[in-house]
Protein backbone atom coordinates (compact mmCIF):
# COMPACT_ATOMS: atom_id res chain seq x y z
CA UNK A 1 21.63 17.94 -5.80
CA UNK A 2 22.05 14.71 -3.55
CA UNK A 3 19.15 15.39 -0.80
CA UNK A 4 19.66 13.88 2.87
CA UNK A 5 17.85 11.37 4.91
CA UNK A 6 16.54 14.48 6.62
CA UNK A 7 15.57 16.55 3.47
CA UNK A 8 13.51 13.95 2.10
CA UNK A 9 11.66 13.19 5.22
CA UNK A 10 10.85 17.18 5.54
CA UNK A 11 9.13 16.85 1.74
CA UNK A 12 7.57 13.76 2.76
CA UNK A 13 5.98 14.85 5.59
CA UNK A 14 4.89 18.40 4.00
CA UNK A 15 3.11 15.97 1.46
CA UNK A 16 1.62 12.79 3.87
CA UNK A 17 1.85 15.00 6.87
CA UNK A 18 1.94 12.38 10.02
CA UNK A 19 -0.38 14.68 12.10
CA UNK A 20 -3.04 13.46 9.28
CA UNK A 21 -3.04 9.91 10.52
CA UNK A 22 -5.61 7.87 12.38
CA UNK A 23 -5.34 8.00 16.66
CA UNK A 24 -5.24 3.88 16.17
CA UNK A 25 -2.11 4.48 13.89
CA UNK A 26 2.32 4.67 14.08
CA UNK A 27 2.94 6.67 11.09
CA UNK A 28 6.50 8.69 10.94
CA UNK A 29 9.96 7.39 12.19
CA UNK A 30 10.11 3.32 13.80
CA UNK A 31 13.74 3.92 14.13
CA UNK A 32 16.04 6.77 13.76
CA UNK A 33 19.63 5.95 14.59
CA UNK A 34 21.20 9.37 13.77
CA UNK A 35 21.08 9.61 10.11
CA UNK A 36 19.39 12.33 8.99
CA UNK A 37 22.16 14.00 7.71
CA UNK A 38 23.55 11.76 5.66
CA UNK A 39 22.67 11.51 1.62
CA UNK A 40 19.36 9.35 1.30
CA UNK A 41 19.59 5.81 -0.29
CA UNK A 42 16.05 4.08 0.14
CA UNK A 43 14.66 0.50 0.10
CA UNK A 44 10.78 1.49 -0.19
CA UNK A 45 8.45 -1.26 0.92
CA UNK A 46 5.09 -2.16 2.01
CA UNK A 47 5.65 -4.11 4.88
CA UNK A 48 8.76 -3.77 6.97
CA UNK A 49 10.24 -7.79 7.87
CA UNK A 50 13.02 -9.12 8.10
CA UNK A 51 13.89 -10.23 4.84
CA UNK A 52 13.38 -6.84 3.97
CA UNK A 53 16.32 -5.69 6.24
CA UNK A 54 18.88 -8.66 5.06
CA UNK A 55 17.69 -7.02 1.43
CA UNK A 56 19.15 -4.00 2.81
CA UNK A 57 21.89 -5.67 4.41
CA UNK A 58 23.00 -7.45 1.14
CA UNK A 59 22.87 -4.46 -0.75
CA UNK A 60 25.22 -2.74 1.47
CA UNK A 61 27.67 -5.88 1.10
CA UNK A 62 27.45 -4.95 -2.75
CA UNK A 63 28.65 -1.19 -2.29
CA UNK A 64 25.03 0.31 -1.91
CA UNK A 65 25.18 2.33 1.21
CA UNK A 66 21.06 1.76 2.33
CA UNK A 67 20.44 3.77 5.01
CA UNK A 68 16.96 4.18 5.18
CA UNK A 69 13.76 1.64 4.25
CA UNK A 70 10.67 3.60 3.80
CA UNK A 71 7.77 1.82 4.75
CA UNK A 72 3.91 1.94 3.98
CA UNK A 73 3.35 -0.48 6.77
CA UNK A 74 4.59 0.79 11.06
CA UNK A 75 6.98 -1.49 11.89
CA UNK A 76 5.67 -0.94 15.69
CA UNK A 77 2.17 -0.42 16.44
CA UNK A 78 2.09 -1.68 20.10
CA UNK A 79 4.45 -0.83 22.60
CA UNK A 80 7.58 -2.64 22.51
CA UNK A 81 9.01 -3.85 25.87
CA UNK A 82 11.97 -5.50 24.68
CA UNK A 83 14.35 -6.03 22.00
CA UNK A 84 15.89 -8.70 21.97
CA UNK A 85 16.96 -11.41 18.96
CA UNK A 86 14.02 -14.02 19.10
CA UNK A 87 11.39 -11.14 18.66
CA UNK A 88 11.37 -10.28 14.84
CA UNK A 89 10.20 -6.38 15.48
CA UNK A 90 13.31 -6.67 18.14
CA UNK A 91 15.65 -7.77 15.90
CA UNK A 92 14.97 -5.47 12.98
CA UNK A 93 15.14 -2.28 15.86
CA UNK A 94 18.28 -3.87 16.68
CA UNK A 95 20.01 -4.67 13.50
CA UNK A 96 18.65 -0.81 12.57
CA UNK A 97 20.62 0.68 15.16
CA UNK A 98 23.53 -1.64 14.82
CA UNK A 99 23.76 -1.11 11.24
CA UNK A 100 22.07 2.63 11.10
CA UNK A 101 19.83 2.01 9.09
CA UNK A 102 16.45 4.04 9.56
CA UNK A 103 13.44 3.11 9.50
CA UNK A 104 10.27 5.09 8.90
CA UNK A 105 6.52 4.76 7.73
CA UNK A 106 3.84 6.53 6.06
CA UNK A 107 0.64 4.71 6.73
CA UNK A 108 -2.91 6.23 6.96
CA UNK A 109 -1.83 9.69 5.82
CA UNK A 110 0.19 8.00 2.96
CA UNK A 111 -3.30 6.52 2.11
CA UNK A 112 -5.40 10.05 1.86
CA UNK A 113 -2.85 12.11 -0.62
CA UNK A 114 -2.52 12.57 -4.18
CA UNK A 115 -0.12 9.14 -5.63
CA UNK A 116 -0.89 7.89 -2.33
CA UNK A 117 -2.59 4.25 -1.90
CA UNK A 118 -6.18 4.78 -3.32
CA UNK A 119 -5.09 7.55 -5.89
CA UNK A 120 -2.50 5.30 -7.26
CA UNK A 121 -4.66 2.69 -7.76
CA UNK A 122 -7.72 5.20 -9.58
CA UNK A 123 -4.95 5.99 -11.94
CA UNK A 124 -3.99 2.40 -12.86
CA UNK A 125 -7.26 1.23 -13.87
CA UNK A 126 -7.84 4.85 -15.38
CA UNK A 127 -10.65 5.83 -13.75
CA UNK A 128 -12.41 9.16 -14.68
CA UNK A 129 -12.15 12.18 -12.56
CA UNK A 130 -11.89 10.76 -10.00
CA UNK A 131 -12.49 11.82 -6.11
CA UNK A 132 -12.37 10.81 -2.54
CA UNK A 133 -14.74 7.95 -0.99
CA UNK A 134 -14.90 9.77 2.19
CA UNK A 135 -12.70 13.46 2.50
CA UNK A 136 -10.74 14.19 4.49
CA UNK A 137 -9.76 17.66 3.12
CA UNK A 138 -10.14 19.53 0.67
CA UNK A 139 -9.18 16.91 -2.40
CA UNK A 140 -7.69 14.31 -0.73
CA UNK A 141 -9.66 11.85 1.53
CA UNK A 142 -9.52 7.80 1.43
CA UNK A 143 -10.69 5.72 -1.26
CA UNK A 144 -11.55 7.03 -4.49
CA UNK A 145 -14.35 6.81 -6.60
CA UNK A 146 -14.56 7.75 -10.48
CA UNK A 147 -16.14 6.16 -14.09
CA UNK A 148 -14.48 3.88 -15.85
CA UNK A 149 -13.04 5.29 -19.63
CA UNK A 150 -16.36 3.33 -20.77
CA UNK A 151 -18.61 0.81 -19.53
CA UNK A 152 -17.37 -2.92 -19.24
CA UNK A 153 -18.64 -6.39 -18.81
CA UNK A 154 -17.45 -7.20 -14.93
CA UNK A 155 -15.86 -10.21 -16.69
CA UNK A 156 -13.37 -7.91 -18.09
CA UNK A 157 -13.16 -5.51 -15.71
CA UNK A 158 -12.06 -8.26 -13.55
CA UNK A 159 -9.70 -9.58 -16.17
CA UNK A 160 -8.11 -5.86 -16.10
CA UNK A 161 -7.62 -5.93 -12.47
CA UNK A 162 -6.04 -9.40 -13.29
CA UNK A 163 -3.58 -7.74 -15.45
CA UNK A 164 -3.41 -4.57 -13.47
CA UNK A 165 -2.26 -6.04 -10.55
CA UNK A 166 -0.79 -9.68 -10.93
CA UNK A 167 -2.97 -10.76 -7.26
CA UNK A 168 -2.44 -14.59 -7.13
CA UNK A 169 -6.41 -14.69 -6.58
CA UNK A 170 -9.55 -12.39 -7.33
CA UNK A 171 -12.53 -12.84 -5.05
CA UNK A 172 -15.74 -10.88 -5.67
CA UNK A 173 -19.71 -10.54 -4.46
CA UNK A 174 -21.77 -13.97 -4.90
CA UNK A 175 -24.28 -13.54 -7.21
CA UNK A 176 -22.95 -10.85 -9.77
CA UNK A 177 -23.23 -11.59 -13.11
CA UNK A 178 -20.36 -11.84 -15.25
CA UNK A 179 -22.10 -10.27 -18.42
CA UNK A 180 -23.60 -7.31 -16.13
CA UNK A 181 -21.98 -3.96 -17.09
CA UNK A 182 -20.00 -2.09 -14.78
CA UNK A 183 -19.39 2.12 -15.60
CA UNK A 184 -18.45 3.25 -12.00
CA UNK A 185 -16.11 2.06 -9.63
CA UNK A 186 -14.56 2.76 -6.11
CA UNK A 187 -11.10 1.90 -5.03
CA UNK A 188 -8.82 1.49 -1.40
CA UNK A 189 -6.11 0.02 -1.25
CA UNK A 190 -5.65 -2.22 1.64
CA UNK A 191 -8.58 -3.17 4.36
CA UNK A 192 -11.28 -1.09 2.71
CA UNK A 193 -14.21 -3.07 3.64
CA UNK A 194 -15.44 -1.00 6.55
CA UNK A 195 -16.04 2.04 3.78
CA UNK A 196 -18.99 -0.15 1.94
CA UNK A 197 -21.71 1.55 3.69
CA UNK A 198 -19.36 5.40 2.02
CA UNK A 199 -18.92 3.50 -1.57
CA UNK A 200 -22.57 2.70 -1.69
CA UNK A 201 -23.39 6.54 -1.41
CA UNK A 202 -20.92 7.66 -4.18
CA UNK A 203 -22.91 5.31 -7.10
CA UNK A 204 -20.83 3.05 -7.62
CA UNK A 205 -21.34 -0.42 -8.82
CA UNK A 206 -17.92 -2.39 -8.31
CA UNK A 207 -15.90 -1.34 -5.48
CA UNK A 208 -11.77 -3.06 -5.48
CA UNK A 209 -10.08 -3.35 -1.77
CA UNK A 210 -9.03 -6.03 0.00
CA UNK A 211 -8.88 -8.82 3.39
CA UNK A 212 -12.65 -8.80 2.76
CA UNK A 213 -15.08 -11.16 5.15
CA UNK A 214 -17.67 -13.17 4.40
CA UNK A 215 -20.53 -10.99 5.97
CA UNK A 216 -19.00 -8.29 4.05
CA UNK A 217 -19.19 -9.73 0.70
CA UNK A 218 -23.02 -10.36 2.01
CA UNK A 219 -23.49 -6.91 2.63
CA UNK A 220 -21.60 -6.47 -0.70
CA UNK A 221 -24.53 -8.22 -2.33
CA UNK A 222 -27.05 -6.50 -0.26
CA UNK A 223 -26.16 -2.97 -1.53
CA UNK A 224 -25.95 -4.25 -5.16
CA UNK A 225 -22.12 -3.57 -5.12
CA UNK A 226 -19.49 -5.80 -6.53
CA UNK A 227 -17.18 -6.59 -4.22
CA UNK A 228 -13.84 -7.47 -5.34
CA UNK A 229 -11.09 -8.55 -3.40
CA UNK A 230 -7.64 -8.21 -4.99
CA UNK A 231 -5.17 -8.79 -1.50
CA UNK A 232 -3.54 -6.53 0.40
CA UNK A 233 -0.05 -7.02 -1.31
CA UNK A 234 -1.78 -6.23 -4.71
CA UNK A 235 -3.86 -3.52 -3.88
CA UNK A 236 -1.27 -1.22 -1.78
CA UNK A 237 2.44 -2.13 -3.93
CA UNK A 238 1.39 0.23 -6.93
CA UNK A 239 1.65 2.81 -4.64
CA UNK A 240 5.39 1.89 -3.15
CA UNK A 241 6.71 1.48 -6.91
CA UNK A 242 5.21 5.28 -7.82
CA UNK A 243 7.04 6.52 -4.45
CA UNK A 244 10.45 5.32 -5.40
CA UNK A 245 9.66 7.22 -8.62
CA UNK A 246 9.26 10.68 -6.33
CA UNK A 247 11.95 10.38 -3.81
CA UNK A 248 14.36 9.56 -7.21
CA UNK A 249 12.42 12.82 -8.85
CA UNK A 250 13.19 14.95 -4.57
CA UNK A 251 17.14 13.91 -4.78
CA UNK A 252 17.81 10.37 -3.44
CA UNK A 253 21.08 9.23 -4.00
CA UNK A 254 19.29 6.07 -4.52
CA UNK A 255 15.69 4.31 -4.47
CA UNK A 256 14.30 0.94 -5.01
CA UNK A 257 11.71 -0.68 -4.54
CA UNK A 258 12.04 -4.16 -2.35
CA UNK A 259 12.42 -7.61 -3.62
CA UNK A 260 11.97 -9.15 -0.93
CA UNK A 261 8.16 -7.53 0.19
CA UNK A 262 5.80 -10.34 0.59
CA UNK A 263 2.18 -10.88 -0.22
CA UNK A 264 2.26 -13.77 3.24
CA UNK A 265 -0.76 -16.16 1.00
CA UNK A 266 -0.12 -18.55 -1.08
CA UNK A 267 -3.13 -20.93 -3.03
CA UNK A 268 -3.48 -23.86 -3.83
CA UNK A 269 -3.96 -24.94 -7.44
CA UNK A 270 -5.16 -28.17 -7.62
CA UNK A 271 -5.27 -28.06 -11.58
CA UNK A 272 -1.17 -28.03 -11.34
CA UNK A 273 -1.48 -29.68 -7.72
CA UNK A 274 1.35 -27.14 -6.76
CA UNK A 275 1.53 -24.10 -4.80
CA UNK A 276 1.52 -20.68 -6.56
């Protein structure tokens, strides 16, 4: 049975209920331009843009009725006083409502759950039993902190992440050694670094997040814990693709994950001298 715009959001929220999130945070519905009764087709993202909504757009031109782009990122988390066509927020809560196409996100309490953000992640590099950084309630909490299936150079572990999650660059802790084994690990998807001070209480040696600073990767070194930076984009999209795979599994018409979601770096290889 075909499920509705409406439906869907009722399972979603019973799973990453919105009244979980942070006070800081703009989880639940950006824009809702009266379609919640209509059968759900879903562009799932990470960040909501622009290019995201002509994705949607174009797919409509080629008979695929979006009507809905599920977000992990808000697309408004300050108050908007206008909406007009120069402002990109503006335009996408104008072309929404134009084209009624909803627009909703599942942020901080998307991170906390069970195939959220961090439990995502614990799965794809297999860790052991693994359990929340810091709780939030009973089995879920953000972060998550298990052993790996057995001990590994941080070379390789490295070179798994690497695999793992195709990040254009990995940055970890000055002064680890490459040949030092590594049997526990924490992960968070996203800006994790705040949580070193939780990560260094659970045991672990290597701890993967992301948008790391430079005084963190000191205090990284500080607290014997390998830092490693894998990007935002890397660390969080594992998460979107296994969410298309449960609205698809709850009775969307339709669900895909976006094209057109952006990691915003780029580096510059001066071996090839070109950008990648």
């Amino acid at each position: 049975m075909v499920a509705s715009i409406g439906e869907l959001i009722d399972w979603l929220e019973a799973w990453a209920n919105p009244a979980w999130q942070e006070s800081w945070d703009n989880s639940g519905w950006q824009v809702e331009p009266g379609v919640l009764d209509q059968p759900a087709a879903v562009l799932v993202c990470l960040t909501p843009t622009l290019a995201v909504m002509e994705e949607a757009l174009a797919l409509r031109d080629r008979g695929i009725e979006i009507n809905l782009i599920l977000a992990h990122h808000p697309l408004i988390f300050t108050p908007l006083k206008s909406v007009t066509q120069g402002h990109p927020v503006g335009a996408i809560v104008r072309l929404a409502i134009h084209y009624g196409i909803g627009v909703y996100s599942a942020h901080t309490n998307f991170d906390q759950v069970p195939d959220g953000t961090a439990d995502v992640l614990a799965q794809v590099l297999e860790l052991q039993a693994p359990e929340p950084v810091v709780p939030t309630q009973s089995g879920w909490g953000y972060g998550r902190v298990g052993n790996l299936p057995s001990p590994t150079s941080l070379e390789d572990l490295l070179r798994n992440i690497q695999v793992a999650l195709t990040p254009p660059r990995l940055l970890y802790s000055p002064a680890a050694r490459l040949d030092q084994r590594i049997s526990r690990m924490a992960v968070l998807g996203g800006s994790g670094a705040s949580f070193l001070e939780a990560v260094a209480q659970t045991g672990a040696q290597a701890y993967l997040t992301s948008d790391c600073k430079f005084h963190q990767f000191q205090e990284g070194r500080d607290r014997n814990l390998v830092l490693i930076d894998a990007g935002h984009y890397a660390t969080e999209r594992p998460a979107c693709a296994r969410l298309v795979e449960r609205l698809l599994q709850q009775g969307a018409s339709w669900a895909q994950l976006s094209d057109r979601d952006e990691d915003f770096r780029q580096f510059f290889d001066w071996d090839e001298g070109a950008m990648r």
